[in-house]
Protein backbone atom coordinates (compact mmCIF):
# COMPACT_ATOMS: atom_id res chain seq x y z
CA UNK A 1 -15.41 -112.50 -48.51
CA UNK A 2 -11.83 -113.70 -48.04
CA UNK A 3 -8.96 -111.59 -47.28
CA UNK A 4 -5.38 -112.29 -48.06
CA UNK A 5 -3.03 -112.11 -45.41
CA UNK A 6 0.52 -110.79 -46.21
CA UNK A 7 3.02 -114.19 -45.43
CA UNK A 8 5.39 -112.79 -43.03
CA UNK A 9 8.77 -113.66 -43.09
CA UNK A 10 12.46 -113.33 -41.77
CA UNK A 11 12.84 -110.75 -44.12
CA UNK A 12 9.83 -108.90 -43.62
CA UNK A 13 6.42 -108.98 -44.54
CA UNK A 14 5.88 -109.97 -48.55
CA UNK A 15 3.11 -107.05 -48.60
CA UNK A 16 0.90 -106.69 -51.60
CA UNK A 17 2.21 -103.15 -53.03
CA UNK A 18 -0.97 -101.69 -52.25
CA UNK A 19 -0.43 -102.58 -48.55
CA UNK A 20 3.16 -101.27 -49.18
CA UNK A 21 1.99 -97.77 -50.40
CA UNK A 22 -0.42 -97.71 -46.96
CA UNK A 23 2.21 -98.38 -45.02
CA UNK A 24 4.75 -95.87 -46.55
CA UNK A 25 1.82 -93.11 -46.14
CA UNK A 26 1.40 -93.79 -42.45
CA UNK A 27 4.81 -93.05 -41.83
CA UNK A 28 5.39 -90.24 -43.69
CA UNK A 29 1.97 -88.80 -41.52
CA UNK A 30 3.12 -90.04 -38.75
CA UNK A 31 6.75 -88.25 -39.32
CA UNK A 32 8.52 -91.24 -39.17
CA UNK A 33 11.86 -91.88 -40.91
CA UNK A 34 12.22 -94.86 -43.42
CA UNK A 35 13.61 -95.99 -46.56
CA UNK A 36 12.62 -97.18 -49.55
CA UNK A 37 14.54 -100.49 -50.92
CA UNK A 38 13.69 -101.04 -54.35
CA UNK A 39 15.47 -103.97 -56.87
CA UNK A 40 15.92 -102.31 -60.15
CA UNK A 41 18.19 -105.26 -62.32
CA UNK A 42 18.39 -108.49 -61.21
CA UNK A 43 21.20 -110.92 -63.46
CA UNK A 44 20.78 -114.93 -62.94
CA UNK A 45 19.05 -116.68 -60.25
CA UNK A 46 17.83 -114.38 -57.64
CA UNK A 47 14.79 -114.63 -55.20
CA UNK A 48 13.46 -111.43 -55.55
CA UNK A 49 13.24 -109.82 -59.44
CA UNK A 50 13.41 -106.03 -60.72
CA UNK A 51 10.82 -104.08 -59.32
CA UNK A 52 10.30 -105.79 -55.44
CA UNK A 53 10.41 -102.87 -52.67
CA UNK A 54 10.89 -103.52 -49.07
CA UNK A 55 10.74 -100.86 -46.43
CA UNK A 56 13.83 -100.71 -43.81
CA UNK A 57 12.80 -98.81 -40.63
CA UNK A 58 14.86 -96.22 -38.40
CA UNK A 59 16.37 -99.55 -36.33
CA UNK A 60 17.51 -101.21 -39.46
CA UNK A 61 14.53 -103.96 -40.26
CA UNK A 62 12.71 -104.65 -43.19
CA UNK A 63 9.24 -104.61 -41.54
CA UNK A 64 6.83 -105.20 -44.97
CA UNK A 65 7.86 -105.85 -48.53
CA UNK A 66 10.74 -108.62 -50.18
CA UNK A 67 13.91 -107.66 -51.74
CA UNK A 68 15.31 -111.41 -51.48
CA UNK A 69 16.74 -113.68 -48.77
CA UNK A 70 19.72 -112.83 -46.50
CA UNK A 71 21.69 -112.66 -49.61
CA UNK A 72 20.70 -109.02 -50.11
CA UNK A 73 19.16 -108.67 -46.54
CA UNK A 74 22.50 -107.17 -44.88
CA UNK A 75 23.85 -105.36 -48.01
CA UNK A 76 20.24 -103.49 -47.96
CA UNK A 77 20.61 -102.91 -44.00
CA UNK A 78 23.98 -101.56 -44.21
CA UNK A 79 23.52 -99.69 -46.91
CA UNK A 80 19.68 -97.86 -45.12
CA UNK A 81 21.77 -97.21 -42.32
CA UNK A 82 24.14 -94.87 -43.67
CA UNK A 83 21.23 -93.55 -45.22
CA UNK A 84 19.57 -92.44 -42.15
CA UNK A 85 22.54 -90.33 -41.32
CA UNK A 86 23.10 -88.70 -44.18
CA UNK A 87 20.21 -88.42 -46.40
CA UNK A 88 21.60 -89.60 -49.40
CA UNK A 89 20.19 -92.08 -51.66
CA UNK A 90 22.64 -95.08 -52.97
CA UNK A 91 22.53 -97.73 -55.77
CA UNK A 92 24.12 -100.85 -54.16
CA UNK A 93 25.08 -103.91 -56.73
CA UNK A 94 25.48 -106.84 -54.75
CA UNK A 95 27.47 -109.57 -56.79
CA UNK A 96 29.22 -113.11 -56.73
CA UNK A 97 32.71 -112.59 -55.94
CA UNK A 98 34.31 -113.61 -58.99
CA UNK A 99 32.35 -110.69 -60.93
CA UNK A 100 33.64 -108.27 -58.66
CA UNK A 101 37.25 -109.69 -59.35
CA UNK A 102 36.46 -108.95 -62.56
CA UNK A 103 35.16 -105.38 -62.05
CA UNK A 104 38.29 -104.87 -59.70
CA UNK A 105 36.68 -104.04 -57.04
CA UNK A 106 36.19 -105.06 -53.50
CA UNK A 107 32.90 -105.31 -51.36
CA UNK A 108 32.37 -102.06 -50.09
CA UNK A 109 33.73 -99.73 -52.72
CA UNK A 110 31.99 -97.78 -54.69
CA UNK A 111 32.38 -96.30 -58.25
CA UNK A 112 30.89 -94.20 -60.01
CA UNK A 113 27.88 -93.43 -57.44
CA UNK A 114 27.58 -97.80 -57.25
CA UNK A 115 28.26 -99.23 -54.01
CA UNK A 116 29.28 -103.05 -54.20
CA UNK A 117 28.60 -106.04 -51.62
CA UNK A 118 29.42 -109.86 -52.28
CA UNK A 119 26.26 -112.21 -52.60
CA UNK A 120 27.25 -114.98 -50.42
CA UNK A 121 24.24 -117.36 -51.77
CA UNK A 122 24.62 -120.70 -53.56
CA UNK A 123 22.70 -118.83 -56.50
CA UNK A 124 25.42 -116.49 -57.29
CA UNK A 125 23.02 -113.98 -59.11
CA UNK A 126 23.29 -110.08 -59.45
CA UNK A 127 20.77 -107.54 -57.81
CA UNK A 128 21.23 -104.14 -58.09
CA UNK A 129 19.36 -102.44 -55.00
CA UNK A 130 18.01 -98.45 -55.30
CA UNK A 131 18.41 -97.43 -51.78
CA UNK A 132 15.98 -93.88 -51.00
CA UNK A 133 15.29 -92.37 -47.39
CA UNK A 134 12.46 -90.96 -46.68
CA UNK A 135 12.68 -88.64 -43.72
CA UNK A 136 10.75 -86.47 -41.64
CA UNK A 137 10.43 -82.37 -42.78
CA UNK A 138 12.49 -80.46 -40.91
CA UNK A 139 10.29 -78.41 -37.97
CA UNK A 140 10.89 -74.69 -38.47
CA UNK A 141 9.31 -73.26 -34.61
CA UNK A 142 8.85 -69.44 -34.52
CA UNK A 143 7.89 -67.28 -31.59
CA UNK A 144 6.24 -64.51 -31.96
CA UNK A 145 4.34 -62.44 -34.92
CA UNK A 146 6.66 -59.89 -35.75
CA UNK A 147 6.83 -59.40 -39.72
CA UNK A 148 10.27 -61.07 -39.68
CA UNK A 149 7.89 -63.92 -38.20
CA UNK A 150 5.11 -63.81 -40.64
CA UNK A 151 7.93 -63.70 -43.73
CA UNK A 152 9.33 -66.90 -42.23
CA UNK A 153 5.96 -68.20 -42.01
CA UNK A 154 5.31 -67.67 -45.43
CA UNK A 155 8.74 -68.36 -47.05
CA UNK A 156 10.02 -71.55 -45.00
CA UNK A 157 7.34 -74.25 -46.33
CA UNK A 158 8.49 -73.18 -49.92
CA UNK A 159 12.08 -74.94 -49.11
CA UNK A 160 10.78 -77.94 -47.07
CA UNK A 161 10.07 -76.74 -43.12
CA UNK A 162 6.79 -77.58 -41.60
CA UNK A 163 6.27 -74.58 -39.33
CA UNK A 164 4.45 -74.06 -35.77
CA UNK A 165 4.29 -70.43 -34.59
CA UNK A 166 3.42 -69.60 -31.01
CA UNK A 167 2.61 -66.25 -30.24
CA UNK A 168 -0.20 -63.85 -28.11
CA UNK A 169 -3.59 -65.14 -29.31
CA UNK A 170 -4.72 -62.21 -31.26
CA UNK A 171 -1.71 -62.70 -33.58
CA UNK A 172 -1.95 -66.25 -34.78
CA UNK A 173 -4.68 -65.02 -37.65
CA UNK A 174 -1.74 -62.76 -39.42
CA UNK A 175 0.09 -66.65 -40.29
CA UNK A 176 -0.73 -68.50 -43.05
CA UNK A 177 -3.26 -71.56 -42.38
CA UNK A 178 -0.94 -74.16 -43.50
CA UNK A 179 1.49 -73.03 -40.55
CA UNK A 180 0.54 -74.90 -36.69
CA UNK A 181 -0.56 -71.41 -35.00
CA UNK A 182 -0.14 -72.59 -30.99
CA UNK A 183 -1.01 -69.76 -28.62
CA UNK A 184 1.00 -68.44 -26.46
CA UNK A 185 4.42 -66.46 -25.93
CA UNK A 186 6.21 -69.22 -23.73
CA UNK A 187 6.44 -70.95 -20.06
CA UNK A 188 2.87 -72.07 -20.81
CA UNK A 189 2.28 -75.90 -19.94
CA UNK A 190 2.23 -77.48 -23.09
CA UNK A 191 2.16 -80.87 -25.24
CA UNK A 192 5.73 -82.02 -25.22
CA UNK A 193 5.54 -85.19 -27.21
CA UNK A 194 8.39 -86.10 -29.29
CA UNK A 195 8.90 -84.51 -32.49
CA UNK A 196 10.76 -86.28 -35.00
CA UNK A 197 13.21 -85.13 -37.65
CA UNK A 198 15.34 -81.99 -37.38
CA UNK A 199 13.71 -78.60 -35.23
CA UNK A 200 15.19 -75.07 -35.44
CA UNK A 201 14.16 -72.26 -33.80
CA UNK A 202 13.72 -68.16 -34.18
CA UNK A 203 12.69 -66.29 -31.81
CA UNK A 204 11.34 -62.83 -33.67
CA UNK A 205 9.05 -61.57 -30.93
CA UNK A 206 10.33 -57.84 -31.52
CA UNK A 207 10.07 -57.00 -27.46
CA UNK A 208 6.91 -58.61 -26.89
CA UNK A 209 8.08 -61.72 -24.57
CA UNK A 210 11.70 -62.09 -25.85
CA UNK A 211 12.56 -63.43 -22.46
CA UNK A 212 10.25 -65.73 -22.17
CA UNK A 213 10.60 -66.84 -25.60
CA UNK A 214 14.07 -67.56 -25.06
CA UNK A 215 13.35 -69.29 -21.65
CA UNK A 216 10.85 -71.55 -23.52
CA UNK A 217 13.01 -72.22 -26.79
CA UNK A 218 16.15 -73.48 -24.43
CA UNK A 219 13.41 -76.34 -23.49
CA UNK A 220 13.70 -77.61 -26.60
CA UNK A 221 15.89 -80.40 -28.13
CA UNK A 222 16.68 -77.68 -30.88
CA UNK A 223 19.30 -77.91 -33.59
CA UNK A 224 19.96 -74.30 -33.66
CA UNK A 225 18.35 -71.37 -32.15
CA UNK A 226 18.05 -67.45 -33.78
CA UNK A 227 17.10 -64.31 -31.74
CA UNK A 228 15.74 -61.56 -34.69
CA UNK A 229 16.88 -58.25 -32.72
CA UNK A 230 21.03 -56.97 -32.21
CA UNK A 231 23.81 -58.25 -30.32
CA UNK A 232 23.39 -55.55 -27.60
CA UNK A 233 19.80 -56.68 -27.34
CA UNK A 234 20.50 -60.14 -27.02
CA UNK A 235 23.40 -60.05 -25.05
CA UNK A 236 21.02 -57.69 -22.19
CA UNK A 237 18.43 -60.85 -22.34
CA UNK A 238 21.27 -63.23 -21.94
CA UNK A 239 22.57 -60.99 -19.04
CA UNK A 240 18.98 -61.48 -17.46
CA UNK A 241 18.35 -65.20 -18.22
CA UNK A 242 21.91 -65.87 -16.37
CA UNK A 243 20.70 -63.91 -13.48
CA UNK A 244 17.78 -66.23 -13.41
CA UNK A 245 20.29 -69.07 -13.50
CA UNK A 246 20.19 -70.20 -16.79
CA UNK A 247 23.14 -71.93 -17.57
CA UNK A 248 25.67 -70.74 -19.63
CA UNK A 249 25.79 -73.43 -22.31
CA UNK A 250 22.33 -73.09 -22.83
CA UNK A 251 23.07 -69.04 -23.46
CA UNK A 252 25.70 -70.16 -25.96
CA UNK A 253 23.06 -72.04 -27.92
CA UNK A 254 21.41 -69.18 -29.05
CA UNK A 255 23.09 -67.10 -32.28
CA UNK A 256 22.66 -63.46 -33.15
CA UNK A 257 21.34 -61.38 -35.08
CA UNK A 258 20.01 -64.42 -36.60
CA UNK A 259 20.55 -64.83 -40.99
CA UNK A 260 23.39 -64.50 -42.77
CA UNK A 261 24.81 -61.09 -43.42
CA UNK A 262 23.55 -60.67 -46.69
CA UNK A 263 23.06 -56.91 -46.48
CA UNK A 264 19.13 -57.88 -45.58
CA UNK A 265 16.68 -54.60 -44.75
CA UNK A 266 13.02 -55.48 -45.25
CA UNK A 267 11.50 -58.33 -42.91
CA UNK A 268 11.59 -60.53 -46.38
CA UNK A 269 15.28 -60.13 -46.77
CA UNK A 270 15.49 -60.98 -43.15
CA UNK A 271 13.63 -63.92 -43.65
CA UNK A 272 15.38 -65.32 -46.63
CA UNK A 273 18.44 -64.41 -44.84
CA UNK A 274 17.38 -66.83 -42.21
CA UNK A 275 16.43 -69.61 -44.03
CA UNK A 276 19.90 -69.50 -46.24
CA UNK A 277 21.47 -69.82 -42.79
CA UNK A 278 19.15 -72.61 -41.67
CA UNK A 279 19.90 -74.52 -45.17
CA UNK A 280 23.51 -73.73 -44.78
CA UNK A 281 23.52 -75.73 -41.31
CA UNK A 282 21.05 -78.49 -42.79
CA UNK A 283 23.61 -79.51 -45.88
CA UNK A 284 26.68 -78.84 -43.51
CA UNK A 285 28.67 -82.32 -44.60
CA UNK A 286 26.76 -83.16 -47.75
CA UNK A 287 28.25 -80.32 -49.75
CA UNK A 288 31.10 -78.03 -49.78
CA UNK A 289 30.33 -74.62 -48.47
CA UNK A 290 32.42 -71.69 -48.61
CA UNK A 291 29.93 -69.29 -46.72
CA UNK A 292 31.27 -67.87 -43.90
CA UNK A 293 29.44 -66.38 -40.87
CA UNK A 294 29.92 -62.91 -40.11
């Protein structure tokens, strides 16, 4: 039986969209950022027509699919660049420069949520390019199995965090199945393989190995760090951990009584407390906020 072989080119690989899809789903198991390029209108001559996808990869190449030649090649690179950074998606129109004259506009504006590059080709067509990251869940990592803990457990996945909980053996049955149950309470040798997208983590181990916890969680390439207990108690664990000659910036790293004040009592209110803190930090720069921290 013959196969067909995708015809690789220098934009990319012109992959069947069945080979596409494959590809997109190995990524997303694998955790690994990319976006989506995908040609919605397409006006006079152009090489690729509505509906061709191409997938752009963290480094900024199309490595499968066909959205054109170099004529929409740098427009789509630029444009999956800045979508790595901030998670937006973008419609970019790429056009012959005598339609944008005509528009009044210049390459690299944007109105109206439309981004605009010049198409430098002889054919002088339109495409209009959907540009749509795909990136890696954020990595929500508790410690402990305190019922602050198990409310995060439960409550996090519902807004988008993948959760791993690490706590005493005997615990790790209380957490919900979906959650990566790891035992332990900290300082035990572990897998340390990269882990992509964002990580933030609370420490909720209610006395039960809070120093260690915190010892473990300043290993960690974290984006922010919560200790579930009072200021008083942290600041007598921070007292200890500089002792031990942990270094001060590594102290400062660590916020709390972790949550937003939001008058929380039960370990749910706790929890969602948490979590509006942890989405507060995640949209930081994509929206205005006028929450304050207290």
């Amino acid at each position: 039986m013959k196969h067909s072989v995708p015809a690789i080119t220098a934009e990319g690989v012109r992959a069947p969209g069945n080979d596409l899809s494959l590809l997109m789903s190995r990524l997303q198991d694998n955790n690994e950022p990319f976006v989506l390029a995908t040609v919605v209108r397409t006006i006079s001559v152009t090489a690729a027509k509505a509906g061709a996808k191409a997938v752009v990869d963290r480094n900024g190449e199309i490595v499968a699919g066909w959205i054109g030649g170099g004529c929409a090649r740098s427009a789509v690179v630029k444009a999956a660049k800045a979508a790595f950074e901030d998670g937006e998606t973008r419609l970019i129109s790429i056009q012959p420069g005598d339609l944008l004259a005509e528009l009044g506009v210049e390459p690299g504006d944007e109105r109206e949520g439309v981004q605009f590059a010049k198409n430098m080709c002889p054919s002088q067509g339109t495409m209009d390019i959907f540009i749509e990251p795909v990136l890696p869940r954020p990595k929500l990592f508790l410690y402990g199995a305190s019922p602050v803990a198990l409310a995060l457990a439960v409550q996090a996945p519902a807004i988008g965090f993948d959760v791993t909980v690490r706590a005493p053996a005997d615990d790790l049955t209380a957490f919900p199945s979906a959650a990566t149950r790891i035992e332990g309470g900290g300082n035990e040798d572990q897998d340390r393989s990269p882990v992509q997208g964002e990580r933030y983590i609370v420490v909720s181990t209610q006395g039960r190995g809070d120093l260690a916890a915190l010892e473990e969680a300043f290993r960690e390439p974290a984006c922010h760090i919560g200790f579930v207990g009072s200021r008083r108690k942290l600041q007598t664990l921070k007292d200890k951990l500089a002792d031990k000659g942990i270094p001060a910036a590594d102290l400062e790293r660590v916020k709390g009584p972790a949550g937003l004040d939001l008058g929380a009592i039960t370990p749910e209110e706790i929890a969602l407390s948490i979590l509006a803190e942890l989405l507060m930090l995640r949209r930081k720069g994509q929206r205005q906020s006028h929450i304050q921290h207290i």
